[in-house]
C-alpha atoms as a PDB file:
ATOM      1  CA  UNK A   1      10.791  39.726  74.665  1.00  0.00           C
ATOM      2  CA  UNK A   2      11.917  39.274  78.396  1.00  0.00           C
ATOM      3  CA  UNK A   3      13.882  35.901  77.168  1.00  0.00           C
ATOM      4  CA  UNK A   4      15.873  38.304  74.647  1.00  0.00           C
ATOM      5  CA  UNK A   5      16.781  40.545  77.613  1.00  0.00           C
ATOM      6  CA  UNK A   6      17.465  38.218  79.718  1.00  0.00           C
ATOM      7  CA  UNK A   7      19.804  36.494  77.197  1.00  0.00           C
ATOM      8  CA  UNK A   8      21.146  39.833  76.674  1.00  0.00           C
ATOM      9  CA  UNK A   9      22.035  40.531  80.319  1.00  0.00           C
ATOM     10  CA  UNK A  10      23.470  37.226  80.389  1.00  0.00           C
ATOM     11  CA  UNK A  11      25.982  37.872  77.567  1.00  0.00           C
ATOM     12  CA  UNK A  12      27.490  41.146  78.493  1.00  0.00           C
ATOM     13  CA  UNK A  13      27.434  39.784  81.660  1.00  0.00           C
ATOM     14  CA  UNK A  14      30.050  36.878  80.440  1.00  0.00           C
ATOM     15  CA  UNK A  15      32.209  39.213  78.333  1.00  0.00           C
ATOM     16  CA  UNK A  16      32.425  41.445  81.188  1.00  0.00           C
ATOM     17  CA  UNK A  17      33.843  38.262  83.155  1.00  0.00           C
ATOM     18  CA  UNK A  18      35.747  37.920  81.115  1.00  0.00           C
ATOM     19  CA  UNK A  19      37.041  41.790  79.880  1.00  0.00           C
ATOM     20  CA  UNK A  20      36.342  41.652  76.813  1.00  0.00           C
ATOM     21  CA  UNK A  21      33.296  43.404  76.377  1.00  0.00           C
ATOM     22  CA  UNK A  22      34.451  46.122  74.215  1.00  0.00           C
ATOM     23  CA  UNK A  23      36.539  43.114  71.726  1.00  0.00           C
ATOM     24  CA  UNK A  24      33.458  40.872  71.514  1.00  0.00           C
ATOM     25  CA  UNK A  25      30.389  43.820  70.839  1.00  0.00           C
ATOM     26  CA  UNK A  26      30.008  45.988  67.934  1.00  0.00           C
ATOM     27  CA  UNK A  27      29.095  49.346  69.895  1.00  0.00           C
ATOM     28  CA  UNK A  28      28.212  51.210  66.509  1.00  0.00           C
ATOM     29  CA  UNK A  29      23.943  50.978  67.602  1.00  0.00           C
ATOM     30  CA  UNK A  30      25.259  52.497  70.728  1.00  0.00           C
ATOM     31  CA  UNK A  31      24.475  56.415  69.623  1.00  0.00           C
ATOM     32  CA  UNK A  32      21.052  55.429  67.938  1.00  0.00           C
ATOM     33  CA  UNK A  33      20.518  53.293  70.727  1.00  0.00           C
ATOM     34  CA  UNK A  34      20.753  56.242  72.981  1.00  0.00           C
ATOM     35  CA  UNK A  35      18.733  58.498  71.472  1.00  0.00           C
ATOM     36  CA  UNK A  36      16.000  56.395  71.633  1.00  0.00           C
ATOM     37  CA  UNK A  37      16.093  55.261  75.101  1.00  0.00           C
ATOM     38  CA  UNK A  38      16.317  59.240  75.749  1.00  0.00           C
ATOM     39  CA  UNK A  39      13.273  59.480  73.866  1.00  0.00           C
ATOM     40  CA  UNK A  40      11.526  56.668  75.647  1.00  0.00           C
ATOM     41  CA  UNK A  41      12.220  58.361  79.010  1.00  0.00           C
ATOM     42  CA  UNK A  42      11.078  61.897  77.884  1.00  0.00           C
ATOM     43  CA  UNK A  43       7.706  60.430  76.871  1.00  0.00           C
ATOM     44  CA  UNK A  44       7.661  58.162  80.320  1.00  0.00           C
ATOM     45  CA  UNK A  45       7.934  61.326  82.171  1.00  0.00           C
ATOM     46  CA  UNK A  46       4.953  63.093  80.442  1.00  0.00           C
ATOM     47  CA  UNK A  47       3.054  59.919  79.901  1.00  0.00           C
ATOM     48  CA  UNK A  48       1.131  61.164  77.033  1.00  0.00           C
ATOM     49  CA  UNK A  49       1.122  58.555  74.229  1.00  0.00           C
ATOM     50  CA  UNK A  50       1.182  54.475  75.515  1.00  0.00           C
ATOM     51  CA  UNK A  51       1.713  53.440  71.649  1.00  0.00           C
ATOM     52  CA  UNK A  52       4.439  55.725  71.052  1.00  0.00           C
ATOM     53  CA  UNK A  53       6.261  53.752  73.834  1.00  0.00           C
ATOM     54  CA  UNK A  54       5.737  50.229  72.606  1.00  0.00           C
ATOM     55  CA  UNK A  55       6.992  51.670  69.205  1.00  0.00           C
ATOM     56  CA  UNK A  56      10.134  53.183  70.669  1.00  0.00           C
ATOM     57  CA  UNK A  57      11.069  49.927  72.745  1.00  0.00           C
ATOM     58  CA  UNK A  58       9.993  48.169  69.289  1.00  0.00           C
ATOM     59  CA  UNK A  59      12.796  50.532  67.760  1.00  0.00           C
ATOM     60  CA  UNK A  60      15.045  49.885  70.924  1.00  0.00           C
ATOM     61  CA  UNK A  61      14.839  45.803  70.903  1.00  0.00           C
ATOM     62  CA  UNK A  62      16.248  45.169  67.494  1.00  0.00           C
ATOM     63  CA  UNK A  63      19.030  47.432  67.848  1.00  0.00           C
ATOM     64  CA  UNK A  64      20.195  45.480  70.964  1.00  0.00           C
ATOM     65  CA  UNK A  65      19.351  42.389  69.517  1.00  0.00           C
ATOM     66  CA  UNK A  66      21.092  42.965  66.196  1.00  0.00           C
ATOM     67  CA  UNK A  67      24.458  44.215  68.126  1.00  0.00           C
ATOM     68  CA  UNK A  68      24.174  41.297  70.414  1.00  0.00           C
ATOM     69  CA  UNK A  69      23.970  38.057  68.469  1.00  0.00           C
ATOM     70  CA  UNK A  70      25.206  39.357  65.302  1.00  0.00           C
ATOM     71  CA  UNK A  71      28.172  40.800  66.663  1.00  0.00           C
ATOM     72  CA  UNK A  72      28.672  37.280  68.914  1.00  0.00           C
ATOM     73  CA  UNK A  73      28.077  34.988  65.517  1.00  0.00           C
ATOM     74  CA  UNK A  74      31.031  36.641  63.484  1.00  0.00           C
END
């Protein structure tokens, strides 16, 4: 899972380099993306449920996966 990130990072990282991030990324996850991440940190600050995390980053890591490499194979 860290490789993914990593390879993530590593990405944006280039198309920022080289401006164009928002040409080269399909930013249609972005609003589900967000609402999960906002639901991951609600439940990090009340720390009630450790599965419900790992299944929100589960929901999170596909979306950025998906946007990433499909988005950078078309």
């Amino acid at each position: 899972m860290f490789r993914v990130i990593e390879d993530i990072f590593a990405r944006v990282d280039e198309y920022i380099e080289k401006d164009t991030l928002i040409q080269e990324l399909n930013m249609s996850a972005l609003p589900i993306l967000n609402e999960q991440f906002v639901k991951l940190i609600d439940f990090l600050v009340s720390f009630s449920d450790k599965n419900w995390c790992v299944y929100l980053l589960g929901q999170a890591i596909p979306l950025l996966t998906e946007t990433v490499y499909i988005t950078d194979n078309q």
